[in-house]
C-alpha atoms as a PDB file:
ATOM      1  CA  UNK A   1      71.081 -55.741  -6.915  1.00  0.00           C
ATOM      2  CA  UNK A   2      72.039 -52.825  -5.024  1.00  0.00           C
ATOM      3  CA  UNK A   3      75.112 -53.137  -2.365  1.00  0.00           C
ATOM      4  CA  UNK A   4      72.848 -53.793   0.747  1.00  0.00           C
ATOM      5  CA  UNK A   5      71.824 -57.347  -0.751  1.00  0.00           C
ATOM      6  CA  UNK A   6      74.628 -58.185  -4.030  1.00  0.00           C
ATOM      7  CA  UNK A   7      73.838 -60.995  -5.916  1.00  0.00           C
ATOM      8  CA  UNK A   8      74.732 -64.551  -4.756  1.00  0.00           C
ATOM      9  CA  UNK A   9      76.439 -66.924  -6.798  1.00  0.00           C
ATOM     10  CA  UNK A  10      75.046 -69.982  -5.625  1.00  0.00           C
ATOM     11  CA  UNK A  11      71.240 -68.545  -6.285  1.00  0.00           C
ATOM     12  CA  UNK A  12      71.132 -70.480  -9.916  1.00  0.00           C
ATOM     13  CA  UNK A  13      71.380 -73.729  -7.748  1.00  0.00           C
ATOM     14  CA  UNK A  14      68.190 -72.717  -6.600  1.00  0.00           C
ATOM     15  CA  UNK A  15      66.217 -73.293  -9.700  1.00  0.00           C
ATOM     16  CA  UNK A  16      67.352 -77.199  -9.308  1.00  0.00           C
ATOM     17  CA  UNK A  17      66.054 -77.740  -6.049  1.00  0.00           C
ATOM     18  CA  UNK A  18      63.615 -77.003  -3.071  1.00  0.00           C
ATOM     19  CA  UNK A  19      66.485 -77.105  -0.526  1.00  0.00           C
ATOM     20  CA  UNK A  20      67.340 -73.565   0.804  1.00  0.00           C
ATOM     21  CA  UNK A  21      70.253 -72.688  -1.278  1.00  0.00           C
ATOM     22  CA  UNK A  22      71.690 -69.332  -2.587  1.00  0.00           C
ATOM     23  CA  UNK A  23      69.635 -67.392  -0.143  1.00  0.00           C
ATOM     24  CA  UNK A  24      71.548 -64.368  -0.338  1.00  0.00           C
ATOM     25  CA  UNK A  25      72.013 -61.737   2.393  1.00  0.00           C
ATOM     26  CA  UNK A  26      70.784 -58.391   3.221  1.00  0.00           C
ATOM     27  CA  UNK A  27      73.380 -56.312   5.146  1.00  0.00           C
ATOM     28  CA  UNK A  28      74.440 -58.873   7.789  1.00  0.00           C
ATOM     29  CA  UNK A  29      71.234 -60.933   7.888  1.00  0.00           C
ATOM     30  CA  UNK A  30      69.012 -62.678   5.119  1.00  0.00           C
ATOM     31  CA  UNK A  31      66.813 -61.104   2.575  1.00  0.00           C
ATOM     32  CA  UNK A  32      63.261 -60.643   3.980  1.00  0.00           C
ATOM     33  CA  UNK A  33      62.136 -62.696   1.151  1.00  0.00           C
ATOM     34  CA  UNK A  34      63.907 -65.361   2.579  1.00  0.00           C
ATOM     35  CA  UNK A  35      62.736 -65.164   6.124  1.00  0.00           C
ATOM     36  CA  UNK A  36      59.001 -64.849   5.278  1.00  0.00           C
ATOM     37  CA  UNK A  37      59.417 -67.991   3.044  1.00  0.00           C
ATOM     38  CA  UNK A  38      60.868 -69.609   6.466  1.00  0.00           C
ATOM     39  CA  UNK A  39      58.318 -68.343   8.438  1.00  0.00           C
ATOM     40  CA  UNK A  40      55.850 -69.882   5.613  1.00  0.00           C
ATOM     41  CA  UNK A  41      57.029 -73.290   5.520  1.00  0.00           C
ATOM     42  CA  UNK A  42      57.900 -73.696   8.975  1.00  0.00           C
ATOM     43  CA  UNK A  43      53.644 -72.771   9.303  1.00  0.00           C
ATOM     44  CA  UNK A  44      53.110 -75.147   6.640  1.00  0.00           C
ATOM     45  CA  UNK A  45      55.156 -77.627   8.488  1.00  0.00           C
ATOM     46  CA  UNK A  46      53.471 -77.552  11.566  1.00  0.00           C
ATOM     47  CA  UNK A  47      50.096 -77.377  10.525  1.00  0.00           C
ATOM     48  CA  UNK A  48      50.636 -80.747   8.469  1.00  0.00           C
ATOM     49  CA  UNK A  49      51.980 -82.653  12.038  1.00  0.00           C
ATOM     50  CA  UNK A  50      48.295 -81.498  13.570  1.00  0.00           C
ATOM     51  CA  UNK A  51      45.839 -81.994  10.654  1.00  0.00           C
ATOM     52  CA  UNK A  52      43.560 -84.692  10.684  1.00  0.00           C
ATOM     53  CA  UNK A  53      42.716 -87.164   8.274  1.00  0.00           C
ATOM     54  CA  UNK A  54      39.906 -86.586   6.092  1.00  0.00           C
ATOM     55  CA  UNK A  55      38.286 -90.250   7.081  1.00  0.00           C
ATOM     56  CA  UNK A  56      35.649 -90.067   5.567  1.00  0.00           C
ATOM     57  CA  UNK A  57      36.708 -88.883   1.770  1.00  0.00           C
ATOM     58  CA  UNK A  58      39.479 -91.476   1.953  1.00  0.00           C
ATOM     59  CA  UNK A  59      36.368 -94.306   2.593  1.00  0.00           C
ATOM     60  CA  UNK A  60      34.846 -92.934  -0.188  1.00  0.00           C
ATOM     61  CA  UNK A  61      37.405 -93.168  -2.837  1.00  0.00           C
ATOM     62  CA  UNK A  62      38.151 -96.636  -1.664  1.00  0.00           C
ATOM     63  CA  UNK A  63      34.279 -97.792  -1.821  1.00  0.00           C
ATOM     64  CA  UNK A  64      34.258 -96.029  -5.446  1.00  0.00           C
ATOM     65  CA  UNK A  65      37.248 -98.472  -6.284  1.00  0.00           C
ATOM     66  CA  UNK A  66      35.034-100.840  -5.346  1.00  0.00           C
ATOM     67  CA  UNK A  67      38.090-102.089  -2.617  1.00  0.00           C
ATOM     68  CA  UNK A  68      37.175-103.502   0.524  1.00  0.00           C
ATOM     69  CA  UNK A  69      37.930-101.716   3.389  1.00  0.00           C
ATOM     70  CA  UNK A  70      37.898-101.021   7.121  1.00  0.00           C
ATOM     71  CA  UNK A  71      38.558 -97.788   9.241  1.00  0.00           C
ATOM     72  CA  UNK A  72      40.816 -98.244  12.753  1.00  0.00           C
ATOM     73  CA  UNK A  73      42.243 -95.989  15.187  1.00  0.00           C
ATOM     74  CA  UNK A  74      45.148 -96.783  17.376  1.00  0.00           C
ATOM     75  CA  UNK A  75      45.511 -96.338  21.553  1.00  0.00           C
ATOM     76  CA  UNK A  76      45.685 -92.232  20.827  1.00  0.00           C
ATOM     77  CA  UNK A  77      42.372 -91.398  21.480  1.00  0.00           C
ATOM     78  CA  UNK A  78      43.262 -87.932  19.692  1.00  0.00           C
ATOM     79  CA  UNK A  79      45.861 -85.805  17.828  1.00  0.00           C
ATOM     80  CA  UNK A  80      47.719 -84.506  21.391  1.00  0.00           C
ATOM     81  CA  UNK A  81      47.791 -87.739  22.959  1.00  0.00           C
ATOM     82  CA  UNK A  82      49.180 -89.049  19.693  1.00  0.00           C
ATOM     83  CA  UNK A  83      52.122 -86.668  19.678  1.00  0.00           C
ATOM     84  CA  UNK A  84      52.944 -86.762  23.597  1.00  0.00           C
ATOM     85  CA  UNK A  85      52.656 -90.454  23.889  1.00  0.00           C
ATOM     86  CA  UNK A  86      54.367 -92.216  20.571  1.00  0.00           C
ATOM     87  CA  UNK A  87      53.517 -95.767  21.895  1.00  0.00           C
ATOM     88  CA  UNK A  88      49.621 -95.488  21.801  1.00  0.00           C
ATOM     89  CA  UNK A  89      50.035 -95.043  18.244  1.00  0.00           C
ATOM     90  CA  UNK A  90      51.985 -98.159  17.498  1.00  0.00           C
ATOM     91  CA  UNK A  91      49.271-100.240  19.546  1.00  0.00           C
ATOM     92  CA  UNK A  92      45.452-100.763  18.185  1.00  0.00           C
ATOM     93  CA  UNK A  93      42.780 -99.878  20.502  1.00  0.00           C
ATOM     94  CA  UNK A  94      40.359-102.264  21.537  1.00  0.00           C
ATOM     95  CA  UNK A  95      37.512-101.098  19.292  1.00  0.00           C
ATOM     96  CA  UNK A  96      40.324-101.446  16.360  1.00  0.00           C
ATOM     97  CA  UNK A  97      41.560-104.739  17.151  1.00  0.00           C
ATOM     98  CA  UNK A  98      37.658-105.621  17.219  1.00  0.00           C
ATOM     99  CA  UNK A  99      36.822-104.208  13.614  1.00  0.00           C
ATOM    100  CA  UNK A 100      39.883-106.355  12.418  1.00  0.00           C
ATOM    101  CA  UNK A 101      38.435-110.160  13.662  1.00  0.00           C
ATOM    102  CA  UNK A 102      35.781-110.958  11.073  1.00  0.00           C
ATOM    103  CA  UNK A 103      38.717-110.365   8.311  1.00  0.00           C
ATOM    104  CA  UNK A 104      40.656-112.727   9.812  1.00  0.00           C
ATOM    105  CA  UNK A 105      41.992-115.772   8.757  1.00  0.00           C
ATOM    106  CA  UNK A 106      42.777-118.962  10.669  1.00  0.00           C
ATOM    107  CA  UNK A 107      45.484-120.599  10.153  1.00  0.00           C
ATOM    108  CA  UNK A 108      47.735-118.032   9.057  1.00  0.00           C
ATOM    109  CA  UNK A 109      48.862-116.455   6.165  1.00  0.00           C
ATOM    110  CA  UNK A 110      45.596-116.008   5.194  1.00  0.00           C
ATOM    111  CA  UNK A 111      46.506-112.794   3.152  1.00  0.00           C
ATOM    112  CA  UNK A 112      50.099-112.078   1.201  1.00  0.00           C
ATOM    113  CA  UNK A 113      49.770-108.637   1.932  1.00  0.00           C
ATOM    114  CA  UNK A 114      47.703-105.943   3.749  1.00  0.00           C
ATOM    115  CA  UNK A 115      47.968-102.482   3.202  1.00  0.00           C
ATOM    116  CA  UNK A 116      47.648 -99.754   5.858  1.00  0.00           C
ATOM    117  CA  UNK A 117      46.688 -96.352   4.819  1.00  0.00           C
ATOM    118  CA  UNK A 118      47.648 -94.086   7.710  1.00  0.00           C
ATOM    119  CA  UNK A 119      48.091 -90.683   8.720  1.00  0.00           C
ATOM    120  CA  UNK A 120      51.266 -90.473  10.470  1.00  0.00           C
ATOM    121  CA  UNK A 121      53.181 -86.873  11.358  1.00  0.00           C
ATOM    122  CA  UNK A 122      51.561 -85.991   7.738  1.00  0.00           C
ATOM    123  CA  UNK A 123      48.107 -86.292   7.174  1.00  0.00           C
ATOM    124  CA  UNK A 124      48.191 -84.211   4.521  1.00  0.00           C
ATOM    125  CA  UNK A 125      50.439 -86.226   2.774  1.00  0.00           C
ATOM    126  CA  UNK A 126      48.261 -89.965   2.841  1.00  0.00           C
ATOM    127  CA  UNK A 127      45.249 -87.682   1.855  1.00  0.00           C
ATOM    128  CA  UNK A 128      46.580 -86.759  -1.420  1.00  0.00           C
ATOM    129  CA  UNK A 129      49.199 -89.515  -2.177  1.00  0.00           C
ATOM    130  CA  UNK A 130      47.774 -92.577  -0.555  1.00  0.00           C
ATOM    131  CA  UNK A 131      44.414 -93.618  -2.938  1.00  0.00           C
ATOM    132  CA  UNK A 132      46.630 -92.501  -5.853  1.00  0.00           C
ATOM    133  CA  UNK A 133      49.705 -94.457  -5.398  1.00  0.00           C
ATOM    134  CA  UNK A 134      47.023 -97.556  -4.516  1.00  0.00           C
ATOM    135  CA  UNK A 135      46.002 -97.220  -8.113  1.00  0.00           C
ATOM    136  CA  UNK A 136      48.485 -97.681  -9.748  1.00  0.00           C
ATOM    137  CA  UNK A 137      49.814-100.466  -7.190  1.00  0.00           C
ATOM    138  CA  UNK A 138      46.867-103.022  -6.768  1.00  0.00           C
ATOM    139  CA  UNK A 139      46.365-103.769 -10.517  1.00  0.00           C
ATOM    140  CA  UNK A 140      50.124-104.987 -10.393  1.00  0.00           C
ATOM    141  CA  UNK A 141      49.123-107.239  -7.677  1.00  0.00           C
ATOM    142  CA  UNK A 142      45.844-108.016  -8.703  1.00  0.00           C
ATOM    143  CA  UNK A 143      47.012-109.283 -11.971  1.00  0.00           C
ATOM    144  CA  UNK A 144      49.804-111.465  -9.593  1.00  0.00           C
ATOM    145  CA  UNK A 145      47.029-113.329  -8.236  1.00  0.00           C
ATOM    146  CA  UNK A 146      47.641-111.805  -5.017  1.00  0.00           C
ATOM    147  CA  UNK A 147      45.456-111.839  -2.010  1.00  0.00           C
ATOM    148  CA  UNK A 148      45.078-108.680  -0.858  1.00  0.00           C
ATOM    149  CA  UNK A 149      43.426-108.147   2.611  1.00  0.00           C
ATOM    150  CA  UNK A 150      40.674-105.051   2.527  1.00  0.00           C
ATOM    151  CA  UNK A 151      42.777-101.970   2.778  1.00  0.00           C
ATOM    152  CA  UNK A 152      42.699-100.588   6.619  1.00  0.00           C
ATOM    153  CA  UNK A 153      42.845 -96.868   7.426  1.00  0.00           C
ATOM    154  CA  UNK A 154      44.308 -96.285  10.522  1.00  0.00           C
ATOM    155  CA  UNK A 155      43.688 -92.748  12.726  1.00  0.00           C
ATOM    156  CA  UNK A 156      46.538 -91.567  14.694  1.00  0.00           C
ATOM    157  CA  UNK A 157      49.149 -94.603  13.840  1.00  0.00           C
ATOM    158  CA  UNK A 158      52.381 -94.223  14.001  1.00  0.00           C
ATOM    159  CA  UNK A 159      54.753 -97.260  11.219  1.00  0.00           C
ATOM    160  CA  UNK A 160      54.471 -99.790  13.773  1.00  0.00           C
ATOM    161  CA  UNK A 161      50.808-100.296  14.365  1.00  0.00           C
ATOM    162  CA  UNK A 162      51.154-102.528  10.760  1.00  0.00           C
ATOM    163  CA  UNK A 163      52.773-104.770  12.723  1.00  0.00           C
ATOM    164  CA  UNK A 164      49.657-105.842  15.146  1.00  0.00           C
ATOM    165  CA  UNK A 165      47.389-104.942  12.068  1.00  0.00           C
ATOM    166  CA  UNK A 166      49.342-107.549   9.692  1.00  0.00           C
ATOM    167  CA  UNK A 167      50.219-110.103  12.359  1.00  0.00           C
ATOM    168  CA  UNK A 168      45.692-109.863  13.327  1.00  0.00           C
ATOM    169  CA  UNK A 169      44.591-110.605   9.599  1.00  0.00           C
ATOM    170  CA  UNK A 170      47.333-113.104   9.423  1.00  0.00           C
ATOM    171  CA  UNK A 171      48.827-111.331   6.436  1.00  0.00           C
ATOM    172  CA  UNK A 172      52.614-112.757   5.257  1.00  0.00           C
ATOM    173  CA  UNK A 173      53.362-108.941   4.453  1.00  0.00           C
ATOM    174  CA  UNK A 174      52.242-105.412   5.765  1.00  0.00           C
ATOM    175  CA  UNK A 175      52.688-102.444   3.194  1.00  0.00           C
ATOM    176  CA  UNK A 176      51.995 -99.238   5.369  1.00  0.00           C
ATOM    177  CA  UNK A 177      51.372 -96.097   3.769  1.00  0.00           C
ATOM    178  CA  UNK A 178      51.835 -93.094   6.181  1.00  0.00           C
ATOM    179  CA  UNK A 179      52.493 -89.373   6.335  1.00  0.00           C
ATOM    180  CA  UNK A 180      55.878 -88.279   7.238  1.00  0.00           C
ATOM    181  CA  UNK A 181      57.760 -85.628   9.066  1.00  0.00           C
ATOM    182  CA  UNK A 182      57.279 -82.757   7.449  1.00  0.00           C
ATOM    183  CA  UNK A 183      60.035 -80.881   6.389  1.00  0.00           C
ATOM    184  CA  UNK A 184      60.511 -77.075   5.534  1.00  0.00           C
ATOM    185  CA  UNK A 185      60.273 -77.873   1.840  1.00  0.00           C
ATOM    186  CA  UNK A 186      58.136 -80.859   1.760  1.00  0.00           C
ATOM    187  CA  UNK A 187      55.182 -80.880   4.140  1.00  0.00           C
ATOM    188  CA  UNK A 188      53.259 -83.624   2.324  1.00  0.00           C
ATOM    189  CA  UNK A 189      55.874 -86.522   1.803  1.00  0.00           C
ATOM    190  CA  UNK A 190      54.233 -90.137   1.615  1.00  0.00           C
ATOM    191  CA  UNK A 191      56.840 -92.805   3.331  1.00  0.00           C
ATOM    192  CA  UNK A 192      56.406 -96.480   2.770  1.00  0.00           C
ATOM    193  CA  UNK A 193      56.996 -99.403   4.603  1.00  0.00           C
ATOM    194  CA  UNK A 194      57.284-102.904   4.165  1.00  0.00           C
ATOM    195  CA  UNK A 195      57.603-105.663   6.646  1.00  0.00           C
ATOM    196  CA  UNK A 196      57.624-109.160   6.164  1.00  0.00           C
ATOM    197  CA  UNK A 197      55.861-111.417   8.491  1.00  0.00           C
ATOM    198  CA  UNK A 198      54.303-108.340  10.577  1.00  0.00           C
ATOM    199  CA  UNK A 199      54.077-109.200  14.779  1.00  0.00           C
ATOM    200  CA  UNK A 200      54.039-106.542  17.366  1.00  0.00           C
ATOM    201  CA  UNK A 201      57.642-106.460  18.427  1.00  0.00           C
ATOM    202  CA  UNK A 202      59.082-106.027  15.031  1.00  0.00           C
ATOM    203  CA  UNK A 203      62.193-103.612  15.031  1.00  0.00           C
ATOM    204  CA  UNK A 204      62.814-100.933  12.658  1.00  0.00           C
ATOM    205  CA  UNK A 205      65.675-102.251  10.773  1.00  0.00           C
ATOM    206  CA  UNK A 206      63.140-105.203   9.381  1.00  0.00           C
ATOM    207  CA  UNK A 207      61.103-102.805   7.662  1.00  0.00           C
ATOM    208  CA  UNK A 208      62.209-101.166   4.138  1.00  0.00           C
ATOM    209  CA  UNK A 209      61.426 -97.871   3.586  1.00  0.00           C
ATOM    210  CA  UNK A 210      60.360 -96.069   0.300  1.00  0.00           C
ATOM    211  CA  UNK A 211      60.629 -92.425   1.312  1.00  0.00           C
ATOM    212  CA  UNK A 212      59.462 -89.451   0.111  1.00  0.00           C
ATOM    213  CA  UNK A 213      56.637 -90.317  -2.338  1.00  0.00           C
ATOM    214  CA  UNK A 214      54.958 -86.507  -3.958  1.00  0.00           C
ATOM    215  CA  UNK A 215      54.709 -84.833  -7.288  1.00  0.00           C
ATOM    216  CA  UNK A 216      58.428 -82.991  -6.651  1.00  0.00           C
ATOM    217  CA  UNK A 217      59.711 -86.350  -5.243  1.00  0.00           C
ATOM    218  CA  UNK A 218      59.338 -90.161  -6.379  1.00  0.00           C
ATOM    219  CA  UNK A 219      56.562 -90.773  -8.859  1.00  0.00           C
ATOM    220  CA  UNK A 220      53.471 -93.244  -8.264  1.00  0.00           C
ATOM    221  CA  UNK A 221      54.626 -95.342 -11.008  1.00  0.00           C
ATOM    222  CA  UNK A 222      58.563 -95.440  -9.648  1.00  0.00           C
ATOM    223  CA  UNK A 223      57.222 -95.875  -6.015  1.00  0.00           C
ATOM    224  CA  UNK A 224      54.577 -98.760  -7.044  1.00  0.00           C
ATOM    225  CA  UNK A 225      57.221-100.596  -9.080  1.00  0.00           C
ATOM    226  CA  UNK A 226      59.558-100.619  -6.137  1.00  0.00           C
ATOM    227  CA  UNK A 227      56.630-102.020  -3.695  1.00  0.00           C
ATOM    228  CA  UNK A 228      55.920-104.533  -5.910  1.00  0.00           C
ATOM    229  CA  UNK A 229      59.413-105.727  -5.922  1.00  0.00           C
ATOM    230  CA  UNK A 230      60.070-105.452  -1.900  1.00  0.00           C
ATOM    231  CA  UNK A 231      57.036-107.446  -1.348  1.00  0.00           C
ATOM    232  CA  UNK A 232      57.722-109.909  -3.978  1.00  0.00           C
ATOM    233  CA  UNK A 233      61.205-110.356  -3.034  1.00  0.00           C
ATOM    234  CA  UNK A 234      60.229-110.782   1.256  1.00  0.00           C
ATOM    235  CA  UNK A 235      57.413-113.383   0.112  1.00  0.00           C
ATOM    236  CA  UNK A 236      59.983-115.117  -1.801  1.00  0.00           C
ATOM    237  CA  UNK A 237      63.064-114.707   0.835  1.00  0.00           C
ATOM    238  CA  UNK A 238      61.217-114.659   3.843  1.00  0.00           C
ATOM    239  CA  UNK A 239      62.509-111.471   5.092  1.00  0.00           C
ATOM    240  CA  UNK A 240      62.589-107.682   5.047  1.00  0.00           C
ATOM    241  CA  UNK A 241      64.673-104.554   6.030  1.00  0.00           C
ATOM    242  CA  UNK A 242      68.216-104.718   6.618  1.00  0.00           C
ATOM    243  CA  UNK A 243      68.950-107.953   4.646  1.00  0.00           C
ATOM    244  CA  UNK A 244      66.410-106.853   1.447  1.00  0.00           C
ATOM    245  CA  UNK A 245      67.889-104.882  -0.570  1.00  0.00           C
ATOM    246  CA  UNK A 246      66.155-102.370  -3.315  1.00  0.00           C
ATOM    247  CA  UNK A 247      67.487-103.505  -6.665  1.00  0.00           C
ATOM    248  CA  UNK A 248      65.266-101.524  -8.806  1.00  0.00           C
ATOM    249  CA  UNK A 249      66.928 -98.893  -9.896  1.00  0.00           C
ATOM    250  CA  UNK A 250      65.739 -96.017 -11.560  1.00  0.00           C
ATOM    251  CA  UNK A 251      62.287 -96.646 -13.328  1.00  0.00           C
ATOM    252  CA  UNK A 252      61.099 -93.545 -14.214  1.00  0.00           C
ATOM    253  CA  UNK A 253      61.674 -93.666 -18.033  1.00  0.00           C
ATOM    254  CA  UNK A 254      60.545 -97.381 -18.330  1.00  0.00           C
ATOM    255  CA  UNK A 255      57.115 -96.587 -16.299  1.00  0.00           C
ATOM    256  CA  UNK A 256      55.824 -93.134 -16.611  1.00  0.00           C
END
């Protein structure tokens, strides 16, 4: 390095993680490296929030699983209503709520768990986690004896609209799969949520949250084991968020 931009002794650090570390400077300033790779993700970021869902090749893995399945769309008739107006996506629209009624079951629970495959702030991250991390989850359940409600993709839904989704199909527990807020280094993070006994209404802190779910973050296998221990454990307790804890652990060398 010459004396305009001297080597930083923090840049190893980088090579351990995608957080902006050791960025060096360049006279009083950063590196241009640095501020085109800003510039980059910050694009990368944003283009994430507005993407849409790729519908259609999400329906299609699902029928080629052979796993029932219905497409919704919340009260956001689109992607700017979505983002100005948070509450239309935490309510079904009337055409959704519709498309639900012939799976539903009378008297409730009818299912013990429903998942919702949503895009969220990130479709790009339920289009390439979502159908994966199903793989390797249902078989665990299947082989439970569970009864699994058809899987329901959900347009323009924000964590919430499980609630009305879960509470319609009578389901005792709503697993929602859904794109998060992207982040500068991680614009396709997969969050999920469980709630037990899903009703509109439902407050935050009685969901649990498995967060950041992509090849640099928590593995299919690791994420799947801990969903299948959350839902077990709210079936069996009767409760979710706050007072369920994660007990898992690492699984990563036990799994993968």
């Amino acid at each position: 390095m010459d004396d305009l931009t001297p080597t930083d002794p923090w840049r190893n650090l980088s090579r351990l993680t995608t957080a902006r570390v050791g960025l060096g400077r360049a006279g009083g300033s950063l590196p241009t490296r640095e501020v085109l790779d800003f510039q980059l993700s910050h694009a990368r970021a944003r283009d994430a929030v507005h993407l849409a869902l790729d519908v259609p090749t999400i329906e299609d893995a699902l029928a080629t699983r052979g796993w029932p399945f219905l497409t919704v769309q919340s009260r956001a008739a689109d992607r700017a209503a979505y983002l100005q107006n948070p509450n239309r996506g935490r309510r079904l629209s009337a055409d959704g709520l519709a498309a639900l009624q012939p799976w539903r079951h009378e008297p409730a629970p009818g299912y013990d768990v429903v998942f919702v495959v949503a895009d969220g702030l990130s479709a790009l991250a339920t289009q390439r986690h979502a159908v994966p991390l199903l793989d390797v989850t249902l078989p665990r359940l299947q082989a439970l004896d569970w009864r699994i409600a058809p899987i329901v993709v959900a347009r323009q839904s924000r964590v919430a609209l499980g609630d009305e989704i879960g509470e319609t199909l009578g389901a005792d527990v709503v697993v929602m799969l859904i794109g998060e807020r992207p982040g500068l280094g991680s614009a396709d993070s997969l969050g999920v949520y469980v709630t037990y006994g899903p009703r509109v209404g439902r407050s935050d802190a009685e969901r649990n949250c498995i967060s950041n779910v992509r090849l640099e973050g928590l593995s299919y296998a690791e994420a799947a084991h801990k969903i299948v221990y959350l839902v077990t454990e709210a079936r069996r307790l009767k409760l979710s968020g706050v007072a369920l804890k994660d007990e898992t652990g690492s699984t990563t060398t036990t799994l993968e």
